[in-house]
Protein backbone atom coordinates (compact mmCIF):
# COMPACT_ATOMS: atom_id res chain seq x y z
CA UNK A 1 6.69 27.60 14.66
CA UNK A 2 8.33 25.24 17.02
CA UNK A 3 12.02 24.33 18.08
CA UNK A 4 13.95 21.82 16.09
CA UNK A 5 16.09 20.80 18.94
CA UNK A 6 19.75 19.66 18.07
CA UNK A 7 19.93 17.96 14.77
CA UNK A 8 23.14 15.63 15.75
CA UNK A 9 25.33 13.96 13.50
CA UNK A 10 27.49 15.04 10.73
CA UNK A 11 29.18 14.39 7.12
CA UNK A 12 28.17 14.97 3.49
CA UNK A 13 25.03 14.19 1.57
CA UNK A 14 25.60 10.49 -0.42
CA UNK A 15 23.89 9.48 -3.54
CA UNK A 16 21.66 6.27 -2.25
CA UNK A 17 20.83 3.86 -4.60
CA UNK A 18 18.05 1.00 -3.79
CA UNK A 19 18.85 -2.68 -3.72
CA UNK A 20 16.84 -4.56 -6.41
CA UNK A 21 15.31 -6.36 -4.11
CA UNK A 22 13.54 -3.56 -2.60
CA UNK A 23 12.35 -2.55 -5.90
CA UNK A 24 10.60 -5.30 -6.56
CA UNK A 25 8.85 -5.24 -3.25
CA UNK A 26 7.82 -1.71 -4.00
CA UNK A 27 6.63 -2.30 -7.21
CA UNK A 28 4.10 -5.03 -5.64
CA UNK A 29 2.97 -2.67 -3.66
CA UNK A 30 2.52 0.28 -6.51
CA UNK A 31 0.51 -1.95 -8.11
CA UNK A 32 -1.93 -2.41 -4.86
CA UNK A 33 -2.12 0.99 -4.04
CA UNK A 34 -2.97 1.87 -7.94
CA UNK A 35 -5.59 -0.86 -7.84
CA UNK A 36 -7.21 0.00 -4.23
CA UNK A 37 -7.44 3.63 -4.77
CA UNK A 38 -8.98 3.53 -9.17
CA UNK A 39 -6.32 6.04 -9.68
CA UNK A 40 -6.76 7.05 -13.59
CA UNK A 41 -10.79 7.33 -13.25
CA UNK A 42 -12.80 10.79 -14.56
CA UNK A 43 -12.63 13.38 -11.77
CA UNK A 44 -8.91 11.98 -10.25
CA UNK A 45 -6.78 15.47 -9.75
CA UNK A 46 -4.54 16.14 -12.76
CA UNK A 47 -0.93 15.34 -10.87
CA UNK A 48 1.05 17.23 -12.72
CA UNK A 49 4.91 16.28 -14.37
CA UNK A 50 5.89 13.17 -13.74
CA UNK A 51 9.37 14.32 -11.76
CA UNK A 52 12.81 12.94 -13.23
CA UNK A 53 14.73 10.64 -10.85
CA UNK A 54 17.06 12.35 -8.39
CA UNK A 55 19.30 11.10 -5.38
CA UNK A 56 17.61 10.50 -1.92
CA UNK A 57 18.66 11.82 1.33
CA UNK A 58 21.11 10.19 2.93
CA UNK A 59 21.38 9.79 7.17
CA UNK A 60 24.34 11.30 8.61
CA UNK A 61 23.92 9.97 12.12
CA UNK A 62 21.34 10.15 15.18
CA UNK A 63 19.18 12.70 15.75
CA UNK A 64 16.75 13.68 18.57
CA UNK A 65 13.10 13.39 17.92
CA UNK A 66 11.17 16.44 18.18
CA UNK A 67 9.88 16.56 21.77
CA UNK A 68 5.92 16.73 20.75
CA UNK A 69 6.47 14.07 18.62
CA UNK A 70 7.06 11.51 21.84
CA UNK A 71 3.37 13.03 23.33
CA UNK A 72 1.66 12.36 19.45
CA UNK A 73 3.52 8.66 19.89
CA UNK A 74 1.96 8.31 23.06
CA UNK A 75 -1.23 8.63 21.86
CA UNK A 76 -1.27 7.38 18.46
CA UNK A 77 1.28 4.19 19.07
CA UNK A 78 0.34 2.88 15.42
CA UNK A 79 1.53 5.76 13.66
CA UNK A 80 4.98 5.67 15.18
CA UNK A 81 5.32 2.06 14.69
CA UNK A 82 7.83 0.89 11.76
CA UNK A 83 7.06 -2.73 9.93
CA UNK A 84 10.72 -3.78 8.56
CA UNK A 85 8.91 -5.84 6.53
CA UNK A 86 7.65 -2.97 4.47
CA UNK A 87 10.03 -1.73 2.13
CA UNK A 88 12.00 1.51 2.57
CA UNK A 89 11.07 2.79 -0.42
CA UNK A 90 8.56 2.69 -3.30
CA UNK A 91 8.42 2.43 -6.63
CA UNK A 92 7.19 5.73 -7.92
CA UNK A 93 4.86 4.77 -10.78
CA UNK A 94 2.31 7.06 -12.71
CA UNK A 95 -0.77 6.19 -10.96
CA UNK A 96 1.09 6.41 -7.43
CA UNK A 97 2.25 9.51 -8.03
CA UNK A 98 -1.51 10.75 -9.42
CA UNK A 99 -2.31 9.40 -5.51
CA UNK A 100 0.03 11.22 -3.71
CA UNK A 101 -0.31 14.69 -5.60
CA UNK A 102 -4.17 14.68 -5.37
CA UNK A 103 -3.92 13.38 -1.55
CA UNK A 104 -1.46 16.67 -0.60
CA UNK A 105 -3.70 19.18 -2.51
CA UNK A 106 -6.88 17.58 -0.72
CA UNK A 107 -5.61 17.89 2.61
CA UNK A 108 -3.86 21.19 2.15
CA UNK A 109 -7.53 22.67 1.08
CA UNK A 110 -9.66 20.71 4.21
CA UNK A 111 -7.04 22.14 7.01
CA UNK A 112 -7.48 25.45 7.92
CA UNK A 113 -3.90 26.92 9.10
CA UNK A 114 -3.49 28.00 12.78
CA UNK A 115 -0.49 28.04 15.40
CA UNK A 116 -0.30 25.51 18.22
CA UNK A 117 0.07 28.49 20.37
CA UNK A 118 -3.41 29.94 18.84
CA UNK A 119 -5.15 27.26 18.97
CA UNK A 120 -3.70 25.14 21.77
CA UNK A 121 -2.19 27.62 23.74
CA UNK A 122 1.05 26.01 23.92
CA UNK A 123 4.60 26.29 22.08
CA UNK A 124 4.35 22.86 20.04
CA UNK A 125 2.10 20.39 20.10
CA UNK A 126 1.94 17.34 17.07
CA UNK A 127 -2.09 15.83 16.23
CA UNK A 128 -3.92 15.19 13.26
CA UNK A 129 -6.54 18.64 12.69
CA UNK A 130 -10.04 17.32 13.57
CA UNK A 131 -10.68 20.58 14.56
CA UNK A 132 -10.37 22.01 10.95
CA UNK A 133 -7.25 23.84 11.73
CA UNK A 134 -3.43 23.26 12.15
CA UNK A 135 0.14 23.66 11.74
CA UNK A 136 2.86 22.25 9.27
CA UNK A 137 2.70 18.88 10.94
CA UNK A 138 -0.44 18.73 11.79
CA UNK A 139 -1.32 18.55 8.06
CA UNK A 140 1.65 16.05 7.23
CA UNK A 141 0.10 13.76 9.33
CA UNK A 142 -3.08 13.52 8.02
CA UNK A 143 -1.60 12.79 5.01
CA UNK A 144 0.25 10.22 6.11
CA UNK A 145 -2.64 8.70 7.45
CA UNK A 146 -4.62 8.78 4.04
CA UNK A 147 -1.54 7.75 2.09
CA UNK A 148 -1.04 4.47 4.46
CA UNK A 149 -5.20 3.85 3.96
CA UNK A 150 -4.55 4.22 0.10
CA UNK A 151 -1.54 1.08 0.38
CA UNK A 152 1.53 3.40 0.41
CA UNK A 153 3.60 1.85 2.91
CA UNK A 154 3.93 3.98 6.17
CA UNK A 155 7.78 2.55 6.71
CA UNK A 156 8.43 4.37 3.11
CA UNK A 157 7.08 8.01 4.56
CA UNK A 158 9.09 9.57 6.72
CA UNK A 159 8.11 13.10 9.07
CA UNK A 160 10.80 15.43 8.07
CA UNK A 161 12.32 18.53 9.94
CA UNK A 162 13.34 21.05 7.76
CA UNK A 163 14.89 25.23 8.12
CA UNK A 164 11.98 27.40 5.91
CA UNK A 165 12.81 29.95 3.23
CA UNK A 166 12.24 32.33 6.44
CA UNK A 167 15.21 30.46 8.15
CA UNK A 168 12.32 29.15 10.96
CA UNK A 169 11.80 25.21 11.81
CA UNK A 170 9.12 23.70 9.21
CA UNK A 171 7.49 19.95 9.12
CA UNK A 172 7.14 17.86 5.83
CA UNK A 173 6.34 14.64 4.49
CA UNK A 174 9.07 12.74 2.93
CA UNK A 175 8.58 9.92 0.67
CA UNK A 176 10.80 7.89 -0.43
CA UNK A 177 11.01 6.60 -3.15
CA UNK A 178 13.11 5.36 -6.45
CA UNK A 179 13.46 8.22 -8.12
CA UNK A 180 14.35 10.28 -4.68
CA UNK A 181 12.38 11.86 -2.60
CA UNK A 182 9.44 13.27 -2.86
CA UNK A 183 8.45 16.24 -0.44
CA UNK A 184 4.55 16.74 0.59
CA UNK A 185 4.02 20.34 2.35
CA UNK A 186 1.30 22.36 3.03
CA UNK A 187 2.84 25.44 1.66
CA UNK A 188 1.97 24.73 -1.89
CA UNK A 189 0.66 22.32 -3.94
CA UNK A 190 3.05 20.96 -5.75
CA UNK A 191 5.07 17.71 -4.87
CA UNK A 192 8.55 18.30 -5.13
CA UNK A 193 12.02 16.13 -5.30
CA UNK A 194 13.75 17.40 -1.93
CA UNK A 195 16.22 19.59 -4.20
CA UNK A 196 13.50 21.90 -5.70
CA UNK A 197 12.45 22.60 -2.15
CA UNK A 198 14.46 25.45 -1.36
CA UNK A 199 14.34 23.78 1.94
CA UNK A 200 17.68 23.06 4.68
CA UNK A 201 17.06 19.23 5.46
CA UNK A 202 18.03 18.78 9.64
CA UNK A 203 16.25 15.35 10.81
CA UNK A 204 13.61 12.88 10.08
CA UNK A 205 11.77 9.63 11.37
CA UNK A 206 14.17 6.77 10.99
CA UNK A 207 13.02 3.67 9.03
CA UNK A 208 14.19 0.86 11.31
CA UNK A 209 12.92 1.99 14.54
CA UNK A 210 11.34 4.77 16.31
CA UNK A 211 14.61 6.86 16.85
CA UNK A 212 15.21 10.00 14.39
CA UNK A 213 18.14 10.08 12.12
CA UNK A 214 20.32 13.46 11.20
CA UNK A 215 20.23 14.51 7.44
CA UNK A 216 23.17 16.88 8.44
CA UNK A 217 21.99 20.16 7.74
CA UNK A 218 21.86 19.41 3.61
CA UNK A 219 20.09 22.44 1.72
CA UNK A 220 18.62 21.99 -1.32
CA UNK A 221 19.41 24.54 -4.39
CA UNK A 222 16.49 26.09 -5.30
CA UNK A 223 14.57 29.10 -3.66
CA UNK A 224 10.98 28.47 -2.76
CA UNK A 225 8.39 31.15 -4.40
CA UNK A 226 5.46 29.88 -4.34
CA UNK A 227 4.35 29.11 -0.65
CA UNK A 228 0.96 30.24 1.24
């Protein structure tokens, strides 16, 4: 568990609709990542239903980046670094969504979960798990990592601060894309629209720069039951 800091910012949660434009960027880029990673091949993970489309989360304002996240930065500078010339958001096609459900179960089976303050001996601390073992973020990045070598664009996946079912401060994946987005933990399995979360949305990555952006504090309406 680590401390979430002060959100910032303020206001309701707004329906966001993408530009055409960006949809046709995305789709290009569906297409690549369906092609580079021979999603629909024997052995591919079953993903599951294909989720309806939902709103997104919409920014309420600034926000102040977790303080571990600045050391991870440090080291990692590539990881941190957002391309406006990828598209906010993707097109969430079949085969991409096959990618992204098989990539979060993977990753959620490889990491072994342990406490920054168990296996670090600190309070917080933000890396990808080559020891085997992590915490909630620790695993989110790794995805991240995998997703951006399968084509998913890293501006479109966002590191997301969130309040647990337990009421403590928990780490996600966000992606975004047209039919809302799409939440990668390492609680369960499943991919889930933000809303079926159970989750209380309080900051995220930005996706024009390396400040964080508020999500105001939104909770979604349904009760998670099924984590690990």
């Amino acid at each position: 568990m680590w401390q979430i800091g002060n959100a910032g910012g303020g206001g309701r949660d707004i329906i966001v609709r993408l530009a055409g434009t960006s949809r046709k960027i995305a789709l290009l880029g569906a297409i690549v990542i369906a092609a580079a990673v021979g999603v629909g091949t024997p052995g591919t993970a079953v993903a599951g239903p294909f989720p309806d489309a939902t709103i997104q989360l919409a920014t309420t304002g600034g926000a102040r980046p977790v303080p571990a996240w600045h050391r991870f930065c440090e080291t990692h500078p590539s990881e941190c670094a957002v391309d406006p010339r990828e598209p906010e958001a993707i097109v969430l096609t079949p085969q991409v969504w096959q990618t992204v459900v098989a990539i979060n179960r993977r990753v959620n089976r490889e990491v072994r979960p342990m406490t920054d303050a168990q296996q670090w001996n600190v309070v917080d601390s933000w890396d990808f798990p080559e020891t085997g073992y992590g915490d909630c973020e620790d695993y989110q990045l790794l995805k991240r990592s995998r997703l951006a070598d399968a084509g998913i664009p890293r501006r479109a996946m966002r590191m997301t601060v969130v309040l647990d079912e337990n009421n403590e401060g928990h780490a996600v994946l966000a992606i975004r894309t047209d039919r809302g987005d799409m939440i990668l933990d390492n609680k369960v399995d499943a991919v889930k629209p933000w809303g079926e979360t159970g989750y209380t949305y309080i900051k995220r990555e930005g996706s024009s720069g390396t400040a964080w952006v508020s999500l105001g504090g939104v909770s979604s309406p349904t009760t998670v039951t099924a984590a690990r």
